[in-house]
Protein backbone atom coordinates (compact mmCIF):
# COMPACT_ATOMS: atom_id res chain seq x y z
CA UNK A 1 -23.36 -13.29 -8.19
CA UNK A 2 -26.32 -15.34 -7.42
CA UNK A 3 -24.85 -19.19 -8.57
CA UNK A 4 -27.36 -20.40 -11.90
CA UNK A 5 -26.27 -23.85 -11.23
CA UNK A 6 -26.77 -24.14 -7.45
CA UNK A 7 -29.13 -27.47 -6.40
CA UNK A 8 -31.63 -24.58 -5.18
CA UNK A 9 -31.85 -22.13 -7.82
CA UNK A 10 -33.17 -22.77 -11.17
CA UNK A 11 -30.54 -21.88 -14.44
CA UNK A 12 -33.00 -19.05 -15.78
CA UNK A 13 -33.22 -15.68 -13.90
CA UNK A 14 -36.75 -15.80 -14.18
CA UNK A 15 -37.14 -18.97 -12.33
CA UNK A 16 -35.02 -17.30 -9.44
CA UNK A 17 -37.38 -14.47 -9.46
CA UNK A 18 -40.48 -16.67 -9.33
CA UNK A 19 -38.59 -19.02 -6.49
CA UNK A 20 -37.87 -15.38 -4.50
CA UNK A 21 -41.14 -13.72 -4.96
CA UNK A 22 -42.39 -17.57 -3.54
CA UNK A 23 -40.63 -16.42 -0.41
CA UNK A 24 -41.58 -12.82 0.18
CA UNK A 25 -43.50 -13.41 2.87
CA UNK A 26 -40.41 -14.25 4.49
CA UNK A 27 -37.48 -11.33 5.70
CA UNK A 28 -34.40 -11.10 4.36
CA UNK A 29 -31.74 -11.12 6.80
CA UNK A 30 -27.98 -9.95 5.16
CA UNK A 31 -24.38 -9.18 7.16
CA UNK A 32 -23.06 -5.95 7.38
CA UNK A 33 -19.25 -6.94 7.59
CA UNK A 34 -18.08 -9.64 5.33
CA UNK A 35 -21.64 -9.14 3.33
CA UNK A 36 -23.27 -6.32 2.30
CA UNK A 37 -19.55 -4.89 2.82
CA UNK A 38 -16.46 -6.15 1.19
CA UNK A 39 -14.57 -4.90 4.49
CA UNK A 40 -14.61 -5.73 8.11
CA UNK A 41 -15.25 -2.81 9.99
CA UNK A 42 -14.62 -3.97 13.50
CA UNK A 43 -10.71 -4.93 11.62
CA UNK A 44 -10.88 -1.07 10.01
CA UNK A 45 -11.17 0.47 13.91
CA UNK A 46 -8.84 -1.76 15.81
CA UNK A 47 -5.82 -0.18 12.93
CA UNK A 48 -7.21 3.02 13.13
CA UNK A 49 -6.90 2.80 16.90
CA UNK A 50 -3.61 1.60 16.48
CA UNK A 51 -2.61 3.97 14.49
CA UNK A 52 -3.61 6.73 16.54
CA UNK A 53 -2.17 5.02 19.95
CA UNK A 54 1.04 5.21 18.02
CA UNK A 55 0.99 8.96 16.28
CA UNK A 56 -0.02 10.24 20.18
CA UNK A 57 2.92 7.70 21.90
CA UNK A 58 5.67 9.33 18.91
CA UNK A 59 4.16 13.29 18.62
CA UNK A 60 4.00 16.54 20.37
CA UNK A 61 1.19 17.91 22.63
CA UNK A 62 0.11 20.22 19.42
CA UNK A 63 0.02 17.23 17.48
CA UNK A 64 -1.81 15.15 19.95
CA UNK A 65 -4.33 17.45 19.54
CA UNK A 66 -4.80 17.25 15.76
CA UNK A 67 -4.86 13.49 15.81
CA UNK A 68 -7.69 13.69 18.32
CA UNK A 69 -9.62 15.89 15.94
CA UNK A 70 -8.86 13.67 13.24
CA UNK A 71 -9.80 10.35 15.71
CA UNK A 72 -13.05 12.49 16.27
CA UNK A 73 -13.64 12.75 12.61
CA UNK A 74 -15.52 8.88 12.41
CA UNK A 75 -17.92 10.24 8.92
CA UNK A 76 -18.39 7.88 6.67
CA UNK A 77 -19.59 7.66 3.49
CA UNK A 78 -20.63 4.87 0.35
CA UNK A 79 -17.99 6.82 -1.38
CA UNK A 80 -15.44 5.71 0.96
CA UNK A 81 -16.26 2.53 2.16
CA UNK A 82 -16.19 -0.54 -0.28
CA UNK A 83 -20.31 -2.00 -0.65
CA UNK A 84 -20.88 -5.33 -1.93
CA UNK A 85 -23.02 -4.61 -5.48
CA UNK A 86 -24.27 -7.73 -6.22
CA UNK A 87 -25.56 -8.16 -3.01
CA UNK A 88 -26.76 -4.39 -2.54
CA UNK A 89 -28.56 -5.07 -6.33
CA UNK A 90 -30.16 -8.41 -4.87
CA UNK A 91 -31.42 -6.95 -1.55
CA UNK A 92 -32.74 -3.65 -3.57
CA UNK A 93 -34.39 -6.29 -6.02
CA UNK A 94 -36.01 -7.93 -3.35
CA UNK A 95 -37.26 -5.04 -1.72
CA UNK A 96 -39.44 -3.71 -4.51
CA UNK A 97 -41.35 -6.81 -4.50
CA UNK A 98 -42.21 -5.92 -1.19
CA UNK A 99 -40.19 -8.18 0.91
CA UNK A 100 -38.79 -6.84 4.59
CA UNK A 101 -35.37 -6.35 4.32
CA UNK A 102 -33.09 -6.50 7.69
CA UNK A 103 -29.50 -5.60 8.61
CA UNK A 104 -27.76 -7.40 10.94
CA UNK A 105 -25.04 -5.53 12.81
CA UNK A 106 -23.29 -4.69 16.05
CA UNK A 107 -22.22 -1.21 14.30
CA UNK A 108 -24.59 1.68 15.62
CA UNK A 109 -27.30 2.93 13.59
CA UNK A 110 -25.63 6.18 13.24
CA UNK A 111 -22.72 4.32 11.70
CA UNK A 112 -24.73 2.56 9.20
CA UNK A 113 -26.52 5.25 8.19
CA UNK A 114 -23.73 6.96 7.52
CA UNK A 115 -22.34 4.17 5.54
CA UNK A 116 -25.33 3.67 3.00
CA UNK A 117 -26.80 7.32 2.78
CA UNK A 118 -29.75 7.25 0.96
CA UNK A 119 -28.89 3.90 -0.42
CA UNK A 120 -30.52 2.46 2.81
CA UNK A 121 -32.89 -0.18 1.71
CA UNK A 122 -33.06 -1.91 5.48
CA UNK A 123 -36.18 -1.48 7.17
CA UNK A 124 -34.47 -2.53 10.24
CA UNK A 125 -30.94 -2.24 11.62
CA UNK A 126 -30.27 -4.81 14.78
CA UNK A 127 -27.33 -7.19 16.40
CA UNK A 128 -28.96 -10.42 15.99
CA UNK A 129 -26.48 -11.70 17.91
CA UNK A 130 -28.21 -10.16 20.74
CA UNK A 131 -31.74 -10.08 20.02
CA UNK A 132 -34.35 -12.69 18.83
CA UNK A 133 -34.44 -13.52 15.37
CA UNK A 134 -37.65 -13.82 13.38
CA UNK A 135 -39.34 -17.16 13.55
CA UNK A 136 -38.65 -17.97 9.67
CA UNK A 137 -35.97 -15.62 7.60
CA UNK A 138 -33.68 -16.07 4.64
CA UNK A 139 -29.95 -15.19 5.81
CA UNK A 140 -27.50 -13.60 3.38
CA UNK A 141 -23.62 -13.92 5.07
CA UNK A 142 -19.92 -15.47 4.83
CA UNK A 143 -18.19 -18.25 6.61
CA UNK A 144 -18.34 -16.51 9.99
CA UNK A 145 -21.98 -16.64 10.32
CA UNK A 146 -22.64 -18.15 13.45
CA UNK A 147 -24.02 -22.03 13.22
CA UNK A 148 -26.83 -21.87 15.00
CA UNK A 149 -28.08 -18.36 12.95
CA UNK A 150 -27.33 -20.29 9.43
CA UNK A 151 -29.25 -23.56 10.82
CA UNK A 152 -32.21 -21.77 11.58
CA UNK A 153 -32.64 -20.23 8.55
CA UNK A 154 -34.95 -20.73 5.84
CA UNK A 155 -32.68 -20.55 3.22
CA UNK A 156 -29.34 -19.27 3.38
CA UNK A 157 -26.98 -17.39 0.54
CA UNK A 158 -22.84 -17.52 0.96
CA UNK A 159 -21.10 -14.49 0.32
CA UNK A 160 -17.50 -14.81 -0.56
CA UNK A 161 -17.20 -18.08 -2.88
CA UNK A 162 -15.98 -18.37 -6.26
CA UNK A 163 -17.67 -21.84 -6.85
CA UNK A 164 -20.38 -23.64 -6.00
CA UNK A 165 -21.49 -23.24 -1.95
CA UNK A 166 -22.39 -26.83 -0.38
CA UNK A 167 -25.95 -27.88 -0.71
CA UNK A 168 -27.75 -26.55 1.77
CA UNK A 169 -26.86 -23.03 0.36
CA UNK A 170 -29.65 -21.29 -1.86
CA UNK A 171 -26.82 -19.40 -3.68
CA UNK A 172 -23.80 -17.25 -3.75
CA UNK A 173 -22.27 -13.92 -4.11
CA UNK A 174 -18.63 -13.24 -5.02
CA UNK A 175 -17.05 -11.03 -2.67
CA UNK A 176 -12.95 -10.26 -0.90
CA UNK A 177 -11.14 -13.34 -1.45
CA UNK A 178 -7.41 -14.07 -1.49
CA UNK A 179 -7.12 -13.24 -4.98
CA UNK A 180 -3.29 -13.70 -5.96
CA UNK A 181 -3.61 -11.26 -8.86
CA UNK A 182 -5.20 -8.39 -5.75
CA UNK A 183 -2.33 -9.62 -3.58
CA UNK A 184 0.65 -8.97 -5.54
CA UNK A 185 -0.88 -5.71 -6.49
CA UNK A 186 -0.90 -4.94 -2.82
CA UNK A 187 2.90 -5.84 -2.51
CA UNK A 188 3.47 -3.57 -4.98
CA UNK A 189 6.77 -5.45 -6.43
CA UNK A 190 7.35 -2.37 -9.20
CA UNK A 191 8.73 -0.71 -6.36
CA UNK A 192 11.64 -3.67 -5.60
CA UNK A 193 13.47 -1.98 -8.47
CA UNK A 194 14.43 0.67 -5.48
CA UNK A 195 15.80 -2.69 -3.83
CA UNK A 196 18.57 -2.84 -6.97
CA UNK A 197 20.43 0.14 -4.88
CA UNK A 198 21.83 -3.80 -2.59
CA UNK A 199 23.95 -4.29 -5.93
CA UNK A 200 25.62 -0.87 -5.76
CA UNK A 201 28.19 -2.09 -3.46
CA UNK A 202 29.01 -5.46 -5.06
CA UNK A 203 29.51 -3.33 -8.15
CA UNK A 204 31.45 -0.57 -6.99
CA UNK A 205 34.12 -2.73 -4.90
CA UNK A 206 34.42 -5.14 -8.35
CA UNK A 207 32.96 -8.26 -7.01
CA UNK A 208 30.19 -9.20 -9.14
CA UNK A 209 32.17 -12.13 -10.58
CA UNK A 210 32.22 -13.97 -7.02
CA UNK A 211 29.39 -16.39 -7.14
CA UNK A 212 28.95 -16.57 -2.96
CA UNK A 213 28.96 -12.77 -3.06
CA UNK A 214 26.53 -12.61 -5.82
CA UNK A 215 24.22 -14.99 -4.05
CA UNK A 216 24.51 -13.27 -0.40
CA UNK A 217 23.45 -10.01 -2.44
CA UNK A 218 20.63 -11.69 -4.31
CA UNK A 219 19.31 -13.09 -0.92
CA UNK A 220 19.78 -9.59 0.47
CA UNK A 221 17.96 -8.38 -2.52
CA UNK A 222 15.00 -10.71 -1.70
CA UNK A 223 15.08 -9.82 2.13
CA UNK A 224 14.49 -6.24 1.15
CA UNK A 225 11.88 -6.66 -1.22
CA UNK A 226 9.96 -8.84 1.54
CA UNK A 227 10.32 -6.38 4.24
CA UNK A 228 9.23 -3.41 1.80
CA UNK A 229 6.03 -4.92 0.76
CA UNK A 230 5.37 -5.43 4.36
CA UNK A 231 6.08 -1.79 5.03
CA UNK A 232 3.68 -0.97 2.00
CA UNK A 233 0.59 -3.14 3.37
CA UNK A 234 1.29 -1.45 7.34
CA UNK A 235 1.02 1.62 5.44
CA UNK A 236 -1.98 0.72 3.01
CA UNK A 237 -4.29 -0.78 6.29
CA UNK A 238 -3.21 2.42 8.07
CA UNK A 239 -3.90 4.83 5.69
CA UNK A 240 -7.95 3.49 4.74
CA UNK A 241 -9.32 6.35 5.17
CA UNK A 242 -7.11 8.49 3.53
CA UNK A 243 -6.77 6.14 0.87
CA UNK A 244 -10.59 5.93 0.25
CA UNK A 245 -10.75 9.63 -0.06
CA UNK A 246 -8.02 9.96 -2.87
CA UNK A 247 -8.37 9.92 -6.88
CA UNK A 248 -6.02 7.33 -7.12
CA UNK A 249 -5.27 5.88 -3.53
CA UNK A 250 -8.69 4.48 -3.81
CA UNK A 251 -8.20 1.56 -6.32
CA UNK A 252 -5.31 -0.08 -4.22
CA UNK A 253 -6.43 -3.62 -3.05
CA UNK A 254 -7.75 -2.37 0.37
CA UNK A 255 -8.73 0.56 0.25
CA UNK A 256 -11.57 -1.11 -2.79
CA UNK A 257 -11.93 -4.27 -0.40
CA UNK A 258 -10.35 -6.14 -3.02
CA UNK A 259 -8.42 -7.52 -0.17
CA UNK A 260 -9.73 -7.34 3.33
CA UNK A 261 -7.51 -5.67 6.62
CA UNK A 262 -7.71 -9.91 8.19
CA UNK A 263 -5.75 -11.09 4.94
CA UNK A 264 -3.29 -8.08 4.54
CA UNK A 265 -2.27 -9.00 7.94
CA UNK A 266 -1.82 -12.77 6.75
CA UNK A 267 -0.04 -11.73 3.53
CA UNK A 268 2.10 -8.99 6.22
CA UNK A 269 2.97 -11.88 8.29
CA UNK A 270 4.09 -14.25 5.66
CA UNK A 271 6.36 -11.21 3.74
CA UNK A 272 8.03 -11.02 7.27
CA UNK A 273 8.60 -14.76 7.59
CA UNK A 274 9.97 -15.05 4.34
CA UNK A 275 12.65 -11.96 5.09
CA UNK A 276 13.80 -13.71 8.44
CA UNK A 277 13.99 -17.23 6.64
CA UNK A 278 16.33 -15.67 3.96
CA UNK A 279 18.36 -13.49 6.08
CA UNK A 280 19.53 -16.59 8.36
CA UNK A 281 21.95 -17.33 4.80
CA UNK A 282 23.32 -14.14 5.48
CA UNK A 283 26.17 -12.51 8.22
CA UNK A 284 24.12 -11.20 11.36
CA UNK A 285 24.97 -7.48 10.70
CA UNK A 286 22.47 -7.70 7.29
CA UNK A 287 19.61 -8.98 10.22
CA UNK A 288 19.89 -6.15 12.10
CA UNK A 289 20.31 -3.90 9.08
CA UNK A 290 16.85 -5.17 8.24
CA UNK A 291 15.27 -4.42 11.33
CA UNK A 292 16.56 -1.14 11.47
CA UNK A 293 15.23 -0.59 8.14
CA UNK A 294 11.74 -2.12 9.21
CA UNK A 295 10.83 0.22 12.33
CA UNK A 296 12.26 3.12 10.18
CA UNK A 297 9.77 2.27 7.83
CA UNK A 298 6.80 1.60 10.12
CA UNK A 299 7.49 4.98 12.15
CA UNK A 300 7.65 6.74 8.96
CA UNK A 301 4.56 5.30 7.81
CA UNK A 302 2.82 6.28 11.42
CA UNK A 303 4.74 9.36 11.70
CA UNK A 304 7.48 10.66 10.46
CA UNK A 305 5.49 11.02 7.09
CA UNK A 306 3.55 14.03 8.54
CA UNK A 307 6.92 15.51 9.51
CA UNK A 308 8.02 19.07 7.10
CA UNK A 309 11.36 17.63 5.66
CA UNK A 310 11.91 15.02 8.26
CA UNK A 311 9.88 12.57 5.82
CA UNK A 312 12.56 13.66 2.80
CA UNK A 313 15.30 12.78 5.19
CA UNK A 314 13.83 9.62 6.34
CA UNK A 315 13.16 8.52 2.28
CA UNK A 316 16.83 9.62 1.94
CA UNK A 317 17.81 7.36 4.88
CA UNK A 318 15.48 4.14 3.79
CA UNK A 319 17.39 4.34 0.22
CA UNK A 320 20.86 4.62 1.42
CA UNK A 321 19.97 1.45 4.17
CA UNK A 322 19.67 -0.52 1.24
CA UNK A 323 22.71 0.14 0.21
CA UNK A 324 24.78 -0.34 3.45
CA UNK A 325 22.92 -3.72 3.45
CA UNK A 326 23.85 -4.92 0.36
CA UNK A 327 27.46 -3.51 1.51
CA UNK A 328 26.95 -6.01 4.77
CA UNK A 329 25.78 -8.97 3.01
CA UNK A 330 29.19 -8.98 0.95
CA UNK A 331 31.11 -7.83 3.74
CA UNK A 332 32.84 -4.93 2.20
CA UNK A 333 32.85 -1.42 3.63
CA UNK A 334 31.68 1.46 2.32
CA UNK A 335 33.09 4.31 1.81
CA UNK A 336 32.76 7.84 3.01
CA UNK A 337 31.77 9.00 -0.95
CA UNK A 338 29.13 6.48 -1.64
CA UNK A 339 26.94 7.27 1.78
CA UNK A 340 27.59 10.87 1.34
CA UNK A 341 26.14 10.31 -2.60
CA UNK A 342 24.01 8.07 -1.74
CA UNK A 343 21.97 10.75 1.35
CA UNK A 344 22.23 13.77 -0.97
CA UNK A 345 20.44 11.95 -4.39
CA UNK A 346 18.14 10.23 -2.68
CA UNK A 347 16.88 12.77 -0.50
CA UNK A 348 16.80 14.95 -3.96
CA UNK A 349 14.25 12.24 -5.32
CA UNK A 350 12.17 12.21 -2.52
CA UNK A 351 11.89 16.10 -2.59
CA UNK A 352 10.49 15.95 -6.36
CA UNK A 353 7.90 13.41 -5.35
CA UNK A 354 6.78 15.80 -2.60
CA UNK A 355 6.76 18.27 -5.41
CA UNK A 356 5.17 15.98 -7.90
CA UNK A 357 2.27 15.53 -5.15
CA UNK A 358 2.11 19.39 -4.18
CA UNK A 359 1.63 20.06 -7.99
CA UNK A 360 -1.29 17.74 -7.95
CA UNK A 361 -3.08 19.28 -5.27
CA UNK A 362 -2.80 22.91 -6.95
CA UNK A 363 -4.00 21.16 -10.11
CA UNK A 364 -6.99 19.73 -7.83
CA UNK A 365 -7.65 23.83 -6.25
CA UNK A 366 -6.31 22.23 -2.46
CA UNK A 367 -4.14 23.76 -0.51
CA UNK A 368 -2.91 20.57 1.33
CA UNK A 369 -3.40 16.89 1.54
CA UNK A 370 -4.91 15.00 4.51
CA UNK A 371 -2.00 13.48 6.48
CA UNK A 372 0.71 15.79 5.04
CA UNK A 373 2.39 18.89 6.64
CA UNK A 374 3.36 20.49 3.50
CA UNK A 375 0.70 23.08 1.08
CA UNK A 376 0.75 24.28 -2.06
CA UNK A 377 2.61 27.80 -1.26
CA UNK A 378 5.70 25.75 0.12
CA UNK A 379 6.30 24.41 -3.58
CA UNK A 380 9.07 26.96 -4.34
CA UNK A 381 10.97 26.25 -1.44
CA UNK A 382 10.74 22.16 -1.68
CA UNK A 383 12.04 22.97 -5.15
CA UNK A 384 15.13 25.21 -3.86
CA UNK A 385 15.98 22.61 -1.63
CA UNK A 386 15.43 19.49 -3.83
CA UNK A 387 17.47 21.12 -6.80
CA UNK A 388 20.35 21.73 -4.25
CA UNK A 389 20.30 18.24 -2.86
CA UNK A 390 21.15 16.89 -6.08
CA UNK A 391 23.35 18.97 -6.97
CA UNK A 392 25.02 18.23 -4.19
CA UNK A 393 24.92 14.71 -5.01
CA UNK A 394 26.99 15.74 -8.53
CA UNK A 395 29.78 17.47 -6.18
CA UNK A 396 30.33 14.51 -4.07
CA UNK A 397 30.96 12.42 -6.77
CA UNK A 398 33.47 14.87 -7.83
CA UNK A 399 35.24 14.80 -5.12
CA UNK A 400 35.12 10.82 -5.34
CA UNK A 401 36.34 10.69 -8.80
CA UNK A 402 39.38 12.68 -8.07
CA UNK A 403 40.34 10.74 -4.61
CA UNK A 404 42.78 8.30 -4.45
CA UNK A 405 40.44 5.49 -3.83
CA UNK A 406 38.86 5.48 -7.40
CA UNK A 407 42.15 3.88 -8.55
CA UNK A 408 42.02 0.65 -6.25
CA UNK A 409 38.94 0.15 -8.43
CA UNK A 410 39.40 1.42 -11.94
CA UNK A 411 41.89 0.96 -14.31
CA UNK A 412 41.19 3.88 -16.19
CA UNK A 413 39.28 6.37 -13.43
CA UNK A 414 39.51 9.75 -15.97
CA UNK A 415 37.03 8.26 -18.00
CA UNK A 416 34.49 8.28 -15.15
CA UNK A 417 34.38 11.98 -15.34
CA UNK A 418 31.86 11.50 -18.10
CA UNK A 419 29.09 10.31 -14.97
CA UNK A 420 29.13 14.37 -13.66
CA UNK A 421 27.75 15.75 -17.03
CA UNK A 422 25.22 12.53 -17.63
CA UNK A 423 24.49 12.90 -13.53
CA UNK A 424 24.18 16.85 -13.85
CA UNK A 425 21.58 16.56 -17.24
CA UNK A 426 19.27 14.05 -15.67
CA UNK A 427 18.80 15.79 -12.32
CA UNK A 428 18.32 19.06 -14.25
CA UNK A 429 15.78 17.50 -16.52
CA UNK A 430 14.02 15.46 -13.97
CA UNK A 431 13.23 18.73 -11.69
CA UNK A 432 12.24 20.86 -14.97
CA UNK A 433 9.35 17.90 -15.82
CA UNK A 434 8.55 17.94 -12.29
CA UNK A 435 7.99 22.09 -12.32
CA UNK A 436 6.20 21.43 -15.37
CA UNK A 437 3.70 18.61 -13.80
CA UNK A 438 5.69 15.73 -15.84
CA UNK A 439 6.96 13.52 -13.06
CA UNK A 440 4.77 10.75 -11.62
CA UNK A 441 4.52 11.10 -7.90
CA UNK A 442 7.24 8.53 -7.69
CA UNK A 443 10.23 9.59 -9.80
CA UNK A 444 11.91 6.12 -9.57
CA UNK A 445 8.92 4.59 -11.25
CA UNK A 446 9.11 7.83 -13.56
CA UNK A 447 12.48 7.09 -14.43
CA UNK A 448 12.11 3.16 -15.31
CA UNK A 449 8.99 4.55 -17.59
CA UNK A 450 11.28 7.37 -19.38
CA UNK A 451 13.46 6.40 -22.76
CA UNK A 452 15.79 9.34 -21.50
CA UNK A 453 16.25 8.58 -18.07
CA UNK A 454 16.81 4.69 -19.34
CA UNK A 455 19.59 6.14 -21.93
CA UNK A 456 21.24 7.89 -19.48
CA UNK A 457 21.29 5.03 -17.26
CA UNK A 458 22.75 2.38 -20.00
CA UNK A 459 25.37 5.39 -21.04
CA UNK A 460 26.61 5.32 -17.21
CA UNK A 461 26.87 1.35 -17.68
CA UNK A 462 29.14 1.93 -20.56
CA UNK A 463 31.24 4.38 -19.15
CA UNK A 464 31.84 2.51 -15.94
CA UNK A 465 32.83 -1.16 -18.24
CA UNK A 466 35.23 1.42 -19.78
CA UNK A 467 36.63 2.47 -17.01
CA UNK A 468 37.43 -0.84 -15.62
């Protein structure tokens, strides 16, 4: 908002309006990107390009050709990209006092018309960068105003500070800045929990009382967690548009322009040199375990995502990296039962959230979602097939429990038995609250949320110290 205790503007609104109204004889210059947007949309195309370069490089000739209708598909909308209100208020304030009002922008007028609708209160859209400027106007921008356009200015207002601009500024707005609370939203660290799975192998083999092996896994642990939030903000600054256009999708950091695409790529690049600072603690396998595990999420998050029951496969096969990683930062290997267990439950969860999300849409009266290959009619089959993943998840472990390799591990192995019932009960729950429209979107988060699911997760504990 305007600053009340800027040098140039008087404490009392009125005395602002009075100082403005002084000067409406003058046009009113503002920003398009950075200003009268909370978003960058020169940023916005280069990732959509990029994102398009890389679904046409990765699909088929029939895909190729729905990506270029969807490339073709440029509409936008002031539903669907973030507009600066204080500033929109302050321009629309001083444009029923009569004042000219001027856009400055290298977009096309198409575009911008597109962007405001009939909340267009410009009376002229040009790139002042490239044609003359008026011989006395009031500029409203950010810091990447050009010098010589903010010198020759009558007065000039800062968009995008939190405190008092320098002098020579008239006043401010607030707008996108690095705001830590916006930032760790976008790394969304609720979903680390999934990177607990790196324990499963210290656990399993009965090394959790070796302090160096404990450590290696907590580093591995962090490495993950880095790397996934990376994978998170690729796939928020890819997915804009989509974002912008659903219920919830809309609120995360960047899709709002809480958080502009120029500092998700600052925040992307520090996550990634935190992950290859940690992993240099750890053997070399766990570095290219992580890398592996970082293009399999980017290509899912271009690709493979779009892909009928390739994307539940590649969910299935993200999960169970994180547990061949933690496996590889204790050096232990792991065995044929705990891969096999790990491929079948996982790929089980990711076929309720598909579920979860194809319930949604039917709620909502759509037949599909925008970037998805799966509709509401394939619902009975996803559920088939997730019930009988699981499932198959129970009979592995059966066949683990009664192997000889349980005893090199467990004192008293029978005891485990009591896991099949406990595993068999909160699969068969889980899918009937997913069939009934129950189940978040993400059952892991679901499951950290639900008393049951937390019961049956602290019995399992208990049944396993037991069995020790």
């Amino acid at each position: 908002m305007l600053n009340p205790e800027s040098n140039n503007l008087s404490a009392s609104a009125y005395s602002v309006t009075e100082v403005t109204s002084h000067q409406a004889s003058i046009p009113l210059i503002c920003a398009l990107n950075g200003a009268l947007l909370k978003t960058d949309l020169t940023s916005e195309r280069r990732l959509r390009n990029l994102k398009h370069k890389l679904e046409r490089f990765m699909s088929s000739k029939l895909d190729k050709q729905r990506i270029e209708l969807e490339q073709a598909d440029t509409t936008h909308s002031a539903f669907s990209i973030p507009i600066n209100e204080e500033v929109y208020q302050f321009l629309s304030l001083e444009k029923s006092k009569g004042r000219k009002i001027f856009l400055d922008t290298s977009e096309s007028i198409e575009t911008v018309t597109e962007i405001l609708a009939d909340q267009n209160p410009f009376d002229q859209i040009a790139d002042f960068s490239n044609s003359p400027l008026p011989d006395t106007y009031d500029y409203i921008g950010n810091a990447a105003t050009p010098e010589q356009t903010r010198l020759t200015a009558t007065r000039n207002y800062l968009v995008g500070s939190d405190s008092p601009p320098p002098k020579d500024y008239a006043g401010y707005f607030s707008s996108t800045s690095l705001d830590l609370q916006q930032s760790f939203t976008a790394l969304r660290a609720y979903q680390w929990l999934k990177n607990l799975l790196v324990f499963v192998p210290i656990v399993t083999s009965q090394q959790f009382t070796e302090p160096l092996l404990l450590e290696n896994a907590l580093i591995m642990f962090a490495c993950f967690s880095a790397v996934a939030s990376f994978g998170y903000i690729v796939n928020d600054l890819l997915d804009l548009q989509s974002d912008r256009g659903h219920q919830s999708k809309q609120n995360r950091p960047f899709a709002s322009g809480a958080l502009s695409a120029k500092q998700g790529m600052l925040i992307g690049g520090c996550l990634l040199f935190i992950a290859l600072a940690c992993s240099t603690f750890l053997p070399t396998a766990c570095s290219w375990i992580l890398l592996g595990y970082l293009l399999l999420t980017t290509v899912y998050s271009v690709y493979l995502k779009t892909k009928v029951m390739i994307d539940v496969v590649s969910l299935g096969g993200l999960f169970t990296l994180r547990v061949i990683g933690g496996a590889a930062a204790i050096e232990t290997e792991l065995s044929f039962y705990l891969l096999s267990f790990s491929i079948f439950l996982f790929s089980s969860l990711g076929m309720v959230k598909r579920y979860a999300e194809l319930h949604n849409l039917k709620v909502a009266n759509k037949l599909s979602a925008r970037g998805r290959s799966y509709r509401v009619e394939d619902m009975a089959p996803v559920r088939i097939i997730g019930i009988s993943l699981g499932y198959m998840s129970v009979f592995i472990m059966g066949l683990y429990i009664n192997s000889p390799l349980i005893t090199q591990y467990y004192s008293n192995p029978k005891v485990i038995w009591l896991l099949l019932p406990l595993l068999t009960y909160w699969l068969g729950r889980l899918w009937i609250l997913a069939n009934r429209g129950e189940v978040n979107e993400d059952p892991l988060i679901f499951a950290v949320k639900d008393r049951t699911s937390l019961l049956v997760a602290a019995l399992s504990a208990v049944i396993l110290l037991i069995a020790n």
